[in-house]
Protein backbone atom coordinates (compact mmCIF):
# COMPACT_ATOMS: atom_id res chain seq x y z
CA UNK A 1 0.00 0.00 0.00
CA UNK A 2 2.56 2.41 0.77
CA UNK A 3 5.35 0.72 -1.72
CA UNK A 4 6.13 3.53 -4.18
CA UNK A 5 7.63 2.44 -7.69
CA UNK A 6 10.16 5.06 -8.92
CA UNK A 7 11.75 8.20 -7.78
CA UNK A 8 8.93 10.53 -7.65
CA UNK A 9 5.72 8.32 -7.48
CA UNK A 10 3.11 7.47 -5.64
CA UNK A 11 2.18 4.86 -3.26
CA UNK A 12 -1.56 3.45 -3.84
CA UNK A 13 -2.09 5.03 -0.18
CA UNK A 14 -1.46 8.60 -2.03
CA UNK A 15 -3.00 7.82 -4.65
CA UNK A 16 -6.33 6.73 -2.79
CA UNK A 17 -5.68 10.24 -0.73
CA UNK A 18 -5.82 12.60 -3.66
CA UNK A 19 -8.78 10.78 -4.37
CA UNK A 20 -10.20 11.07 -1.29
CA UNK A 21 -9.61 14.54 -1.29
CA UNK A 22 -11.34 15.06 -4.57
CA UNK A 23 -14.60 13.67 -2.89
CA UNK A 24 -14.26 16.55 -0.36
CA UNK A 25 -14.10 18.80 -2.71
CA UNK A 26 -15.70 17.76 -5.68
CA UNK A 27 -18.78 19.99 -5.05
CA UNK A 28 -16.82 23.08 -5.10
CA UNK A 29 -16.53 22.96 -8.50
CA UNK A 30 -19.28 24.80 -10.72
CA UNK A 31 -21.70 22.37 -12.26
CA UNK A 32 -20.92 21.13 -15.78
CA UNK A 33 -16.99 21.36 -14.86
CA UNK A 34 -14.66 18.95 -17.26
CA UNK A 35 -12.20 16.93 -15.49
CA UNK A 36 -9.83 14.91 -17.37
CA UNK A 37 -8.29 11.60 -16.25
CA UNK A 38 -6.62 8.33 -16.41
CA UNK A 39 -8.90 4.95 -16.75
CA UNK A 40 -7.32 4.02 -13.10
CA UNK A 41 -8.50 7.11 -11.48
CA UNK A 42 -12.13 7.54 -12.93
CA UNK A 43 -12.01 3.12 -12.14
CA UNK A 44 -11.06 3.82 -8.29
CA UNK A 45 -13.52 6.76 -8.01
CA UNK A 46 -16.16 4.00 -9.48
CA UNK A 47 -14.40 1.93 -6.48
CA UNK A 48 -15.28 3.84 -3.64
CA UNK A 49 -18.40 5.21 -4.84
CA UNK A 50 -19.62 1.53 -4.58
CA UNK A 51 -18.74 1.75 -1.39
CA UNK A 52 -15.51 -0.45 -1.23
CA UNK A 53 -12.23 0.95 0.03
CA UNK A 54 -8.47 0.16 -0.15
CA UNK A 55 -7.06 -0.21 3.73
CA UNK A 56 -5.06 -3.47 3.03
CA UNK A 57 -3.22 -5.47 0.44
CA UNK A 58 -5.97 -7.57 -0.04
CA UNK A 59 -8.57 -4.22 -0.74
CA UNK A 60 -5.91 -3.29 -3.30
CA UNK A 61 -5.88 -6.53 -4.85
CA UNK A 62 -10.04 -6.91 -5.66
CA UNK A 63 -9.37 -3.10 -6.78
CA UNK A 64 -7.10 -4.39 -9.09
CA UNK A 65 -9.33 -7.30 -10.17
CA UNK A 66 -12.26 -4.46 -10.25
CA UNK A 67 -10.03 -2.39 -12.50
CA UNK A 68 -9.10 -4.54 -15.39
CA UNK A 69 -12.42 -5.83 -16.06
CA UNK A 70 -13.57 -2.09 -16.22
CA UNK A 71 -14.29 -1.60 -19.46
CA UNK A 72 -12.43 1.63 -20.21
CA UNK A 73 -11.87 2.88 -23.80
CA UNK A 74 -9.80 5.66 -24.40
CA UNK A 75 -11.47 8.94 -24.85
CA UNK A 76 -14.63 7.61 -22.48
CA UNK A 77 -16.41 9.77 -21.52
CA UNK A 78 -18.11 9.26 -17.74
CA UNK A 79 -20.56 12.24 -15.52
CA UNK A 80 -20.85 12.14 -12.29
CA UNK A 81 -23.85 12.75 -11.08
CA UNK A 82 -26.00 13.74 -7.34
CA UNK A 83 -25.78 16.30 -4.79
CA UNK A 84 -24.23 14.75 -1.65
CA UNK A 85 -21.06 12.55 -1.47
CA UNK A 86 -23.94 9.80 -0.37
CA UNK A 87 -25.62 9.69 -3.61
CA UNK A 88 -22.99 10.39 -5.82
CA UNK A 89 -22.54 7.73 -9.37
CA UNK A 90 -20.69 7.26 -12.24
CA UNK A 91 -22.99 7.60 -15.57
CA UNK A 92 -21.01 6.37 -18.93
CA UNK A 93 -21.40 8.87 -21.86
CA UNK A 94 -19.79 7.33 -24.44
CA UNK A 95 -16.50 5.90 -25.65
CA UNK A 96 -14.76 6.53 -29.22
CA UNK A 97 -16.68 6.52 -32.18
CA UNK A 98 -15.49 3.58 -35.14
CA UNK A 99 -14.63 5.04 -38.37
């Protein structure tokens, strides 16, 4: 959990606190605000939202799990949607258009 990879990066433990911190904040920000972000972040916001957390090893590994069977084209396009942290979901747009 708190293993970090590389000079500079983040443990999963950060990385599920600048998460966490985004749910404090998140309705600070005006409505119909873009966010941009990586498949693992919008997956782990999906995550908690459901109600699951990441406290141990074993949390991060069924996150993992969670995670790659995501499906999560690039481009996707995801809102989130309610008024309090309690009612808050993940509503797939779309994903990229085949030519």
């Amino acid at each position: 959990m708190n293993e970090r990879v590389g000079q500079g990066a983040d443990s999963f433990a950060d990385f599920d606190a600048r998460l966490e911190a985004f749910l404090q904040q998140w309705h600070q920000l005006p409505d119909g605000s873009l966010l941009f972000g990586h498949g693992i972040w919008i997956a782990l916001l999906a995550w908690k939202l459901l109600g699951f957390q990441v406290a141990s090893p074993a949390d991060m590994a069924a996150f993992r799990a969670f995670q790659t069977a995501m499906p999560m084209p690039n481009t996707a396009m995801w809102t989130l949607v309610g008024s309090c942290r309690e009612d808050l979901r993940l509503v797939f747009q779309s994903g990229p258009v085949a030519e």
